[in-house]
N, C-alpha and C. Protein backbone atom coordinates (compact mmCIF):
# COMPACT_ATOMS: atom_id res chain seq x y z
N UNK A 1 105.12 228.90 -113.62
CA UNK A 1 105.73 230.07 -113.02
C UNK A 1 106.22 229.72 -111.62
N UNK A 2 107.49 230.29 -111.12
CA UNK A 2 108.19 229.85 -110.06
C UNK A 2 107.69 231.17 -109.36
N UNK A 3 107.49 230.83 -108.45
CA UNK A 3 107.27 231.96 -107.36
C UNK A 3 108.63 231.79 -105.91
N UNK A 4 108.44 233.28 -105.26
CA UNK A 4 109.86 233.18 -104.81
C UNK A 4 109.14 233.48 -103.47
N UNK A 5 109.67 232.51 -102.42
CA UNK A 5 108.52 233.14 -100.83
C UNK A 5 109.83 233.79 -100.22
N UNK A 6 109.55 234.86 -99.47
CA UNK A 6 110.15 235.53 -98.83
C UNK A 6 109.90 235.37 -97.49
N UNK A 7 110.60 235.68 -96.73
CA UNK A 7 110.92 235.57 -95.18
C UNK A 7 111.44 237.02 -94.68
N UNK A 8 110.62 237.39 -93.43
CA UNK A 8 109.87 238.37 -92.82
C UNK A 8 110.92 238.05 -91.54
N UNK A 9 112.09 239.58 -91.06
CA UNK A 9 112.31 238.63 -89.94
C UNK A 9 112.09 239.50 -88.80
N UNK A 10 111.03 239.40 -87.61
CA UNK A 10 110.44 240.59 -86.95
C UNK A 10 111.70 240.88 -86.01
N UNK A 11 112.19 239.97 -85.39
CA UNK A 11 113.17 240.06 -84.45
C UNK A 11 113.78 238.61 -84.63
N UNK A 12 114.97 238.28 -83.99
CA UNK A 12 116.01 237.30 -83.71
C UNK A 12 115.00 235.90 -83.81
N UNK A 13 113.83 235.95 -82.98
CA UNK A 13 113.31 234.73 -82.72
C UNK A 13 111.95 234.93 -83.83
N UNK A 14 111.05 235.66 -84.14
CA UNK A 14 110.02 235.49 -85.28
C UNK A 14 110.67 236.33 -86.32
N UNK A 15 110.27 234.98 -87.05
CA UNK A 15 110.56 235.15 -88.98
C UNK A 15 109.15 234.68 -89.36
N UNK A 16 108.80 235.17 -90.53
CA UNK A 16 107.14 235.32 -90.80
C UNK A 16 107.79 234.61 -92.48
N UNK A 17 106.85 233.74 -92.95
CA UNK A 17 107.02 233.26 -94.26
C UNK A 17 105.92 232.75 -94.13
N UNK A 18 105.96 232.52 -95.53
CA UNK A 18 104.52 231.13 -96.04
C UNK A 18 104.68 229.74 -95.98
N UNK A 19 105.93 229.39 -95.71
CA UNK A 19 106.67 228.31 -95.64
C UNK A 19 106.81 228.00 -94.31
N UNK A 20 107.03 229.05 -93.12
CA UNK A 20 106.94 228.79 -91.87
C UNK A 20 105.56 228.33 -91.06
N UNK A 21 105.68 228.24 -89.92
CA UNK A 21 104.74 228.21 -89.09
C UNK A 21 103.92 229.06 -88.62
N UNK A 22 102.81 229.39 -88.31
CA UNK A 22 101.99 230.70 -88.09
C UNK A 22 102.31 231.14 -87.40
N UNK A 23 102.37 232.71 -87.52
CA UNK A 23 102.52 233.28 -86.68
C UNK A 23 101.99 233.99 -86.08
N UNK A 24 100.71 234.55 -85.12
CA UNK A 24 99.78 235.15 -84.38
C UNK A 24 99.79 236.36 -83.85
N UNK A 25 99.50 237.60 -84.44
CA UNK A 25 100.00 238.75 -84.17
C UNK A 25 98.18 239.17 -83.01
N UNK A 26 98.42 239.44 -81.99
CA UNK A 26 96.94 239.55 -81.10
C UNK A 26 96.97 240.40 -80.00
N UNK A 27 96.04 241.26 -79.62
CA UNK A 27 96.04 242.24 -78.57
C UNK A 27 95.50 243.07 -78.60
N UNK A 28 94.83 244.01 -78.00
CA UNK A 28 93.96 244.85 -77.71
C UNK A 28 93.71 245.40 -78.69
N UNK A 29 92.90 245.91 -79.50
CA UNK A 29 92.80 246.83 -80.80
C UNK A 29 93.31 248.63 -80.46
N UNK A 30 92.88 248.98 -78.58
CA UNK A 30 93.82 250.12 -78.19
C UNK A 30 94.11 249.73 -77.07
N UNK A 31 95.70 251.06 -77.22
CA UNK A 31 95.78 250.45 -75.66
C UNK A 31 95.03 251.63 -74.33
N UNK A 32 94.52 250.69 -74.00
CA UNK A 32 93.60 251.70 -72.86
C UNK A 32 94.87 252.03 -71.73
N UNK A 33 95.34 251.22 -70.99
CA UNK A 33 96.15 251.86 -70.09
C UNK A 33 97.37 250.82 -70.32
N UNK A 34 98.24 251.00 -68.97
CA UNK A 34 99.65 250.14 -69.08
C UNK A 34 99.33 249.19 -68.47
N UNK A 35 98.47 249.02 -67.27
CA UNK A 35 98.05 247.86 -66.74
C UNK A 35 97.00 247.14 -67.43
N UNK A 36 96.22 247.34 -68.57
CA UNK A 36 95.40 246.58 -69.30
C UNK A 36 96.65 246.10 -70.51
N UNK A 37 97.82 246.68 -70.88
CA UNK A 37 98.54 246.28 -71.55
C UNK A 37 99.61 244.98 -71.20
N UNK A 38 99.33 244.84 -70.06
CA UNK A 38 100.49 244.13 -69.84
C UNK A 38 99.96 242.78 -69.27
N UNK A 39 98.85 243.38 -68.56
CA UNK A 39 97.64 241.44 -68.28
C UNK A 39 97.17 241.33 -69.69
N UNK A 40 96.91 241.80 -70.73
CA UNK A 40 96.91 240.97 -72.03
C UNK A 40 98.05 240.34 -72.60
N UNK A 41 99.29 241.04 -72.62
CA UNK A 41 100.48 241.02 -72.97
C UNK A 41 100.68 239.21 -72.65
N UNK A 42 100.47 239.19 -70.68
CA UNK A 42 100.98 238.21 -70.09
C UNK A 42 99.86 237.06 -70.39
N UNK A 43 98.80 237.68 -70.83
CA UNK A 43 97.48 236.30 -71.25
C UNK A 43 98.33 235.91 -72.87
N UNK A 44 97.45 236.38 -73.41
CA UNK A 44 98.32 236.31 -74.64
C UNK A 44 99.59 235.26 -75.31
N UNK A 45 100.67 235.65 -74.05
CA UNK A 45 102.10 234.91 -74.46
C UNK A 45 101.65 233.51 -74.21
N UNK A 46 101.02 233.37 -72.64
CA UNK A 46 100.35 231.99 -72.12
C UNK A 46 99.89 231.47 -73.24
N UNK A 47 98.82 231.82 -73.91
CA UNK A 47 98.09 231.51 -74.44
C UNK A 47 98.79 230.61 -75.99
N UNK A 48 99.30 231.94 -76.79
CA UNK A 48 100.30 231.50 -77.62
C UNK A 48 101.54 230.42 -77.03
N UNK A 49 102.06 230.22 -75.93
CA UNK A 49 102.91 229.33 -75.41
C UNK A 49 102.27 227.65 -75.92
N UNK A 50 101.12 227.79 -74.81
CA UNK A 50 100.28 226.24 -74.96
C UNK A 50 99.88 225.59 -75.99
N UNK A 51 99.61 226.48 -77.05
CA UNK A 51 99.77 226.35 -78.43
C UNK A 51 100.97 225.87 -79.51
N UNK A 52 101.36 226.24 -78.68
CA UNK A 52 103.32 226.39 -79.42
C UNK A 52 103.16 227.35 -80.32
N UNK A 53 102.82 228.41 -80.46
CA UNK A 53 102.85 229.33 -81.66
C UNK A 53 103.28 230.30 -81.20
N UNK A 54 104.40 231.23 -82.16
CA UNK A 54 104.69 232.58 -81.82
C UNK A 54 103.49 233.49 -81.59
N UNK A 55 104.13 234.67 -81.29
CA UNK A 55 103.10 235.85 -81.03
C UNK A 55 103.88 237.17 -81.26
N UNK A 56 102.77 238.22 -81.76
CA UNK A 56 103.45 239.41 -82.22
C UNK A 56 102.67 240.13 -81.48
N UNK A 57 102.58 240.86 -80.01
CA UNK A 57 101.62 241.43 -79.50
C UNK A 57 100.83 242.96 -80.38
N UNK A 58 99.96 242.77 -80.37
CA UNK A 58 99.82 243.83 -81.21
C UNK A 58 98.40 244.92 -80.21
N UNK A 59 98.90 246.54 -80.35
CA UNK A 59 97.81 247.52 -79.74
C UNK A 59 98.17 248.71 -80.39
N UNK A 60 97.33 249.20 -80.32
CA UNK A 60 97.61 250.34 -80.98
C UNK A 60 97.17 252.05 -80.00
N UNK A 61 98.69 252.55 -80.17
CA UNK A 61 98.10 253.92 -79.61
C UNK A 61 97.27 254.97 -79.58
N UNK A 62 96.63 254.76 -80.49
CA UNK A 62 95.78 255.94 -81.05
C UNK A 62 95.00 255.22 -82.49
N UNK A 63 93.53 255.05 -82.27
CA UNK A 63 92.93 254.18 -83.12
C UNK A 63 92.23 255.61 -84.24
N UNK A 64 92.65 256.24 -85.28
CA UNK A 64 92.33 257.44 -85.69
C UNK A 64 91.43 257.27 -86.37
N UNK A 65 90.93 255.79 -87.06
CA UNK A 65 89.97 255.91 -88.02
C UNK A 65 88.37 255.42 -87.47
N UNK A 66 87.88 256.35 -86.91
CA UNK A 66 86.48 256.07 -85.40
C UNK A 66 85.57 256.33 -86.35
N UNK A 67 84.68 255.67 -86.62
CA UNK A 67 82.94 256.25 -86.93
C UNK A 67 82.30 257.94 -86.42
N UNK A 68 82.68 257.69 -84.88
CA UNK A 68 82.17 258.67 -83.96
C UNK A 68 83.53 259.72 -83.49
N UNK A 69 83.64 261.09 -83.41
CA UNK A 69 84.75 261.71 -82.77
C UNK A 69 84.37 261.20 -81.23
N UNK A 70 83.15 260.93 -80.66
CA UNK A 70 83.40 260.62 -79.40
C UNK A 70 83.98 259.43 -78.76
N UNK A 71 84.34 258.51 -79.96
CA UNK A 71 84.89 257.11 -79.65
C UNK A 71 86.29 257.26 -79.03
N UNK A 72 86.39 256.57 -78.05
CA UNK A 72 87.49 256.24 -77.34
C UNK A 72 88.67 256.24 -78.88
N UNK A 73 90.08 256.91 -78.23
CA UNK A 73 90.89 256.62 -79.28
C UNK A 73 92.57 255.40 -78.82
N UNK A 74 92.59 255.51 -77.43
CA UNK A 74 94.16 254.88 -77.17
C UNK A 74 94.79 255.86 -76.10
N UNK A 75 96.08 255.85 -75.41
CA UNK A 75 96.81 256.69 -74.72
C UNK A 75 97.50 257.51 -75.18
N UNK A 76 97.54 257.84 -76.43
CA UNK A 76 98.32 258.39 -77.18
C UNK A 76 99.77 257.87 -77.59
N UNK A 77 100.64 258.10 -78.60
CA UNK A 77 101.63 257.50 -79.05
C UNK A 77 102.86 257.77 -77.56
N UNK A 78 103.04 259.39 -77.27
CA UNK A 78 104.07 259.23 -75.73
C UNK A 78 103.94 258.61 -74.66
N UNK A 79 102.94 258.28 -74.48
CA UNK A 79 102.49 257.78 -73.36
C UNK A 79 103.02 255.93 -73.85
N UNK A 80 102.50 255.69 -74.81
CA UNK A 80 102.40 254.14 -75.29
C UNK A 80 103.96 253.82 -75.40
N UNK A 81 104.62 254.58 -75.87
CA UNK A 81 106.23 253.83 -75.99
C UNK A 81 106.94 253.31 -74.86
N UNK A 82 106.99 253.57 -73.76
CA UNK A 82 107.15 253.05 -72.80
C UNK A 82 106.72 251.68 -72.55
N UNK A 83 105.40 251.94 -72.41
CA UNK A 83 104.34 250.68 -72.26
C UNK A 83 105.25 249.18 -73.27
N UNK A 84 104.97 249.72 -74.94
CA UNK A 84 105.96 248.77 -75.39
C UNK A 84 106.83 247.97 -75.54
N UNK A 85 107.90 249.25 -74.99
CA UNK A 85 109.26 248.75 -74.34
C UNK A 85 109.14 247.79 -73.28
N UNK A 86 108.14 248.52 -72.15
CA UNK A 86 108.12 247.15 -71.19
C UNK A 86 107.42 245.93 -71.87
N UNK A 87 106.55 245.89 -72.08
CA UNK A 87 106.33 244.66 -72.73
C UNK A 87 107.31 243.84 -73.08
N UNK A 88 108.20 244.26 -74.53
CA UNK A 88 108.96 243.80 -74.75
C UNK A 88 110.57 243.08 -73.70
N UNK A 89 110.63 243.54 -73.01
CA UNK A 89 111.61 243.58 -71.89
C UNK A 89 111.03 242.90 -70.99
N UNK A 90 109.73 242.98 -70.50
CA UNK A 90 109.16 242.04 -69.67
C UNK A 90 108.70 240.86 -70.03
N UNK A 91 108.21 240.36 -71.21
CA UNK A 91 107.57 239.54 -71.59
C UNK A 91 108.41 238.68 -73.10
N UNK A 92 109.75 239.43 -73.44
CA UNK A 92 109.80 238.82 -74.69
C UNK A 92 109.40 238.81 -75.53
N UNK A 93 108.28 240.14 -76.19
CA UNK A 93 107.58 239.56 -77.11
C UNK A 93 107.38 240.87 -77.97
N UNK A 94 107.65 240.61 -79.53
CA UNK A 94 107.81 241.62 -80.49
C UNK A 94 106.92 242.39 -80.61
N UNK A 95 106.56 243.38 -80.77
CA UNK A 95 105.49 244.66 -80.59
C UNK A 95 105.28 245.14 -81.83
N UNK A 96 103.69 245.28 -82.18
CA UNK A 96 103.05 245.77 -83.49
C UNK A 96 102.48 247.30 -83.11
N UNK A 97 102.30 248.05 -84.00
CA UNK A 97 101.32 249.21 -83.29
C UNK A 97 100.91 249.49 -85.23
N UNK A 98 100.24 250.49 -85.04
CA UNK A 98 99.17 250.99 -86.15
C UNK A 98 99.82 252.57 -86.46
N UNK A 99 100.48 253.34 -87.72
CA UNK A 99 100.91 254.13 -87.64
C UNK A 99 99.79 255.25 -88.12
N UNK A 100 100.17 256.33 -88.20
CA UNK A 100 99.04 256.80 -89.27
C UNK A 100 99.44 258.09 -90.19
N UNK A 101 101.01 258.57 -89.66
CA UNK A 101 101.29 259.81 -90.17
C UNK A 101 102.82 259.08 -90.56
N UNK A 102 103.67 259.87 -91.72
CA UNK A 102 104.70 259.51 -91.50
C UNK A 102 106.09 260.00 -91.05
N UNK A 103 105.62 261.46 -89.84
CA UNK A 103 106.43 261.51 -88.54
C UNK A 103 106.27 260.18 -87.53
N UNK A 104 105.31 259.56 -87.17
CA UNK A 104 104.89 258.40 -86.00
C UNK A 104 105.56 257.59 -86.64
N UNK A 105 106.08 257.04 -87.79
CA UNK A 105 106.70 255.98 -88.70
C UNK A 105 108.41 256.40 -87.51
N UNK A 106 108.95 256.98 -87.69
CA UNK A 106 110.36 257.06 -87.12
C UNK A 106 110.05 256.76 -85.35
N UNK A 107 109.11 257.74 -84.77
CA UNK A 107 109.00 257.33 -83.86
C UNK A 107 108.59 256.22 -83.08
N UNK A 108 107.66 255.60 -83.68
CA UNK A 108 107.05 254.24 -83.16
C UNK A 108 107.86 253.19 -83.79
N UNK A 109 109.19 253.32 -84.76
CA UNK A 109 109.96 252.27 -84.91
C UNK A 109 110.65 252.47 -83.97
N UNK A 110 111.21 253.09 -83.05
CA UNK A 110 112.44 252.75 -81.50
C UNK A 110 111.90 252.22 -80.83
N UNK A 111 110.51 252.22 -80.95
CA UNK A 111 109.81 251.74 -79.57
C UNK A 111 109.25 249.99 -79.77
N UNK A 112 109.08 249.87 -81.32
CA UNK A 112 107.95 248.54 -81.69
C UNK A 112 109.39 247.67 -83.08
N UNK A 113 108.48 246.52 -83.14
CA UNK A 113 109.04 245.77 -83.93
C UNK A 113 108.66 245.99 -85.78
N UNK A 114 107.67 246.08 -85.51
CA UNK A 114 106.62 246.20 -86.61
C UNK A 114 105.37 247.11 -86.25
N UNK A 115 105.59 248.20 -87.68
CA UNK A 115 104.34 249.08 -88.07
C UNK A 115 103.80 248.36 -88.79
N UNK A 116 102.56 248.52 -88.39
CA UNK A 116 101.36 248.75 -89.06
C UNK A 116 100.54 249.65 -89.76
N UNK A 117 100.08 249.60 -91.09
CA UNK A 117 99.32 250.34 -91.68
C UNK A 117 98.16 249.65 -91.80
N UNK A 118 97.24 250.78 -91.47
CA UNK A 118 95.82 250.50 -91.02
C UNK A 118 95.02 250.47 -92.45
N UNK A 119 94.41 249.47 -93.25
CA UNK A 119 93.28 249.15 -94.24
C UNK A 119 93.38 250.58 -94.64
N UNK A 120 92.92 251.72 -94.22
CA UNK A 120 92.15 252.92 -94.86
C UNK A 120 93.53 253.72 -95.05
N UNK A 121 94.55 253.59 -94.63
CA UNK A 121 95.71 254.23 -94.99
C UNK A 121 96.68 253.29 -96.10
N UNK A 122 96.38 252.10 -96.56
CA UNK A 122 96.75 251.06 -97.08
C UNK A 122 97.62 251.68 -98.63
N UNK A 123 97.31 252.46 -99.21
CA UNK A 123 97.04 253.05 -100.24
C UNK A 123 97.88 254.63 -100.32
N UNK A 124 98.08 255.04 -99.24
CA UNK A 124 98.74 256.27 -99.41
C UNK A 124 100.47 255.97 -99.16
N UNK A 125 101.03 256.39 -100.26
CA UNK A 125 102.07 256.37 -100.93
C UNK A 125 103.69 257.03 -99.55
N UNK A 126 103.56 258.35 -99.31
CA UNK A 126 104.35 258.33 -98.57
C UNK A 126 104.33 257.86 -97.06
N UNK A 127 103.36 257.41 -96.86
CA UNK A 127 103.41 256.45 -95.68
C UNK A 127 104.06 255.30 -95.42
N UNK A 128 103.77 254.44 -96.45
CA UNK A 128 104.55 253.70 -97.03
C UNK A 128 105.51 253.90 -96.56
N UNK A 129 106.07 254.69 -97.93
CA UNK A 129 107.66 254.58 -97.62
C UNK A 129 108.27 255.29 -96.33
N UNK A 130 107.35 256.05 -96.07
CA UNK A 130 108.06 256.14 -94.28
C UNK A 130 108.23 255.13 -93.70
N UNK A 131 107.37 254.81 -93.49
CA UNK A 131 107.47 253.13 -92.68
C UNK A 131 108.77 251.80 -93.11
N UNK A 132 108.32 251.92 -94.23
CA UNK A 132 109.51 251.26 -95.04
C UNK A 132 111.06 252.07 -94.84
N UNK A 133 111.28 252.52 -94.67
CA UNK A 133 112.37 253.76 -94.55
C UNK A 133 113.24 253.53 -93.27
N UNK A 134 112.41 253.25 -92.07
CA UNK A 134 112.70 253.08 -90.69
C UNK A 134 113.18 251.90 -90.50
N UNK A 135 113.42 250.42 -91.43
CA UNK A 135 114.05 249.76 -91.21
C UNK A 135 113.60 248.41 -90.61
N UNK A 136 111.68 248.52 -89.81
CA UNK A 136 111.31 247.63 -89.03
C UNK A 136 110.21 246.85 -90.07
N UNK A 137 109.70 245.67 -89.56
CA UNK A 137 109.14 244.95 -90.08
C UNK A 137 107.93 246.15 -90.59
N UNK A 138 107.21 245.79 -91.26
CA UNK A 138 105.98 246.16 -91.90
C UNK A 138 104.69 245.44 -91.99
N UNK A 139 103.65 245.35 -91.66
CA UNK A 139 102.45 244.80 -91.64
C UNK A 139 101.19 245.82 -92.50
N UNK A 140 100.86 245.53 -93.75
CA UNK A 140 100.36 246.34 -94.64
C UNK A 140 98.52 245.79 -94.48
N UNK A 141 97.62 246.53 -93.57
CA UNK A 141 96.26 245.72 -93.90
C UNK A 141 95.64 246.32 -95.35
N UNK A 142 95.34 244.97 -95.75
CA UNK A 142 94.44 245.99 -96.98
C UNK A 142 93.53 246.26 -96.81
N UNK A 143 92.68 247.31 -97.27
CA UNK A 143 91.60 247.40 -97.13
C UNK A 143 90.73 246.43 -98.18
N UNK A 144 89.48 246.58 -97.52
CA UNK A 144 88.26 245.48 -98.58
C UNK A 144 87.74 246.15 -99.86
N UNK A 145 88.07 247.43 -99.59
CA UNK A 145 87.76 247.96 -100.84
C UNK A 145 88.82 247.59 -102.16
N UNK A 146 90.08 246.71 -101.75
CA UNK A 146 91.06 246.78 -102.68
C UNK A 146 90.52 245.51 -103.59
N UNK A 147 90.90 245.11 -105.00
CA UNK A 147 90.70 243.66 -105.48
C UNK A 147 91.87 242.76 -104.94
N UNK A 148 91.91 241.72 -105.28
CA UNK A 148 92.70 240.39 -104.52
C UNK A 148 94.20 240.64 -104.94
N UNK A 149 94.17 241.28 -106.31
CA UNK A 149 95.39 241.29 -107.09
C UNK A 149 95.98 243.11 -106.65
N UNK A 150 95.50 243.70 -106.12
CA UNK A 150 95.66 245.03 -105.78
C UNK A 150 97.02 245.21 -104.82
């Protein structure tokens, strides 16, 4: 059986394949403020530089799936698009975030390179295709509850 690899292209400079070189998507799991976003941002690129490996900065505005309601959640999605943008503009470097509804799917594509769907949303259908819809890369986590072939 021939299998066919596809190529992922986040922006001008990262293309994601199985055939390519890795590519390192890394960064805060939220974003707490704009100044914790942007000294990771600038660690990060360093970091990925010395390496020679791309980087897909990745944070997320609003972390919705908490154990605890009292858990810290992110700055919220208005607040975070900005933040993004600078990143991107300051640093060069393609922007991931975590969606969770699929109104935030349109909005967090002007701002980011690639949505993310979070493991526990992995599975719900019009999310998906929101996300898919908007045109930007896609990053699908599965969850562990799924089988390998799922």
């Amino acid at each position: 059986m021939t299998r066919t690899i596809h190529h992922v292209a986040v922006n001008d400079d990262v293309i994601i394949g199985n055939d390519l070189p890795l590519v390192l998507i890394a960064g805060p799991c939220q974003m707490e403020s704009r100044a914790h976003a942007l000294e990771c941002a600038e660690a990060l690129k360093a970091i990925a530089a010395a390496a020679g490996i791309k980087l897909i900065y990745k944070s997320s505005f609003d972390k919705a799936n908490r154990t605890s309601l009292a858990g810290r959640r992110g700055v919220g999605l208005e607040k975070a698009l900005p933040i993004f943008a600078e990143i991107r503009e300051k640093f060069g470097l393609p922007v991931l975030t975590d969606v969770h509804t699929e109104e935030q799917c349109v909005i967090a594509a002007k701002a980011v390179d690639v949505l993310q769907i979070p493991a526990f949303l992995c599975r719900q259908t019009d999310l998906l295709i929101a996300a898919g819809r908007t045109g930007v890369a896609i990053n699908v986590k599965k969850g562990q509850f799924l089988a390998p072939w799922d």
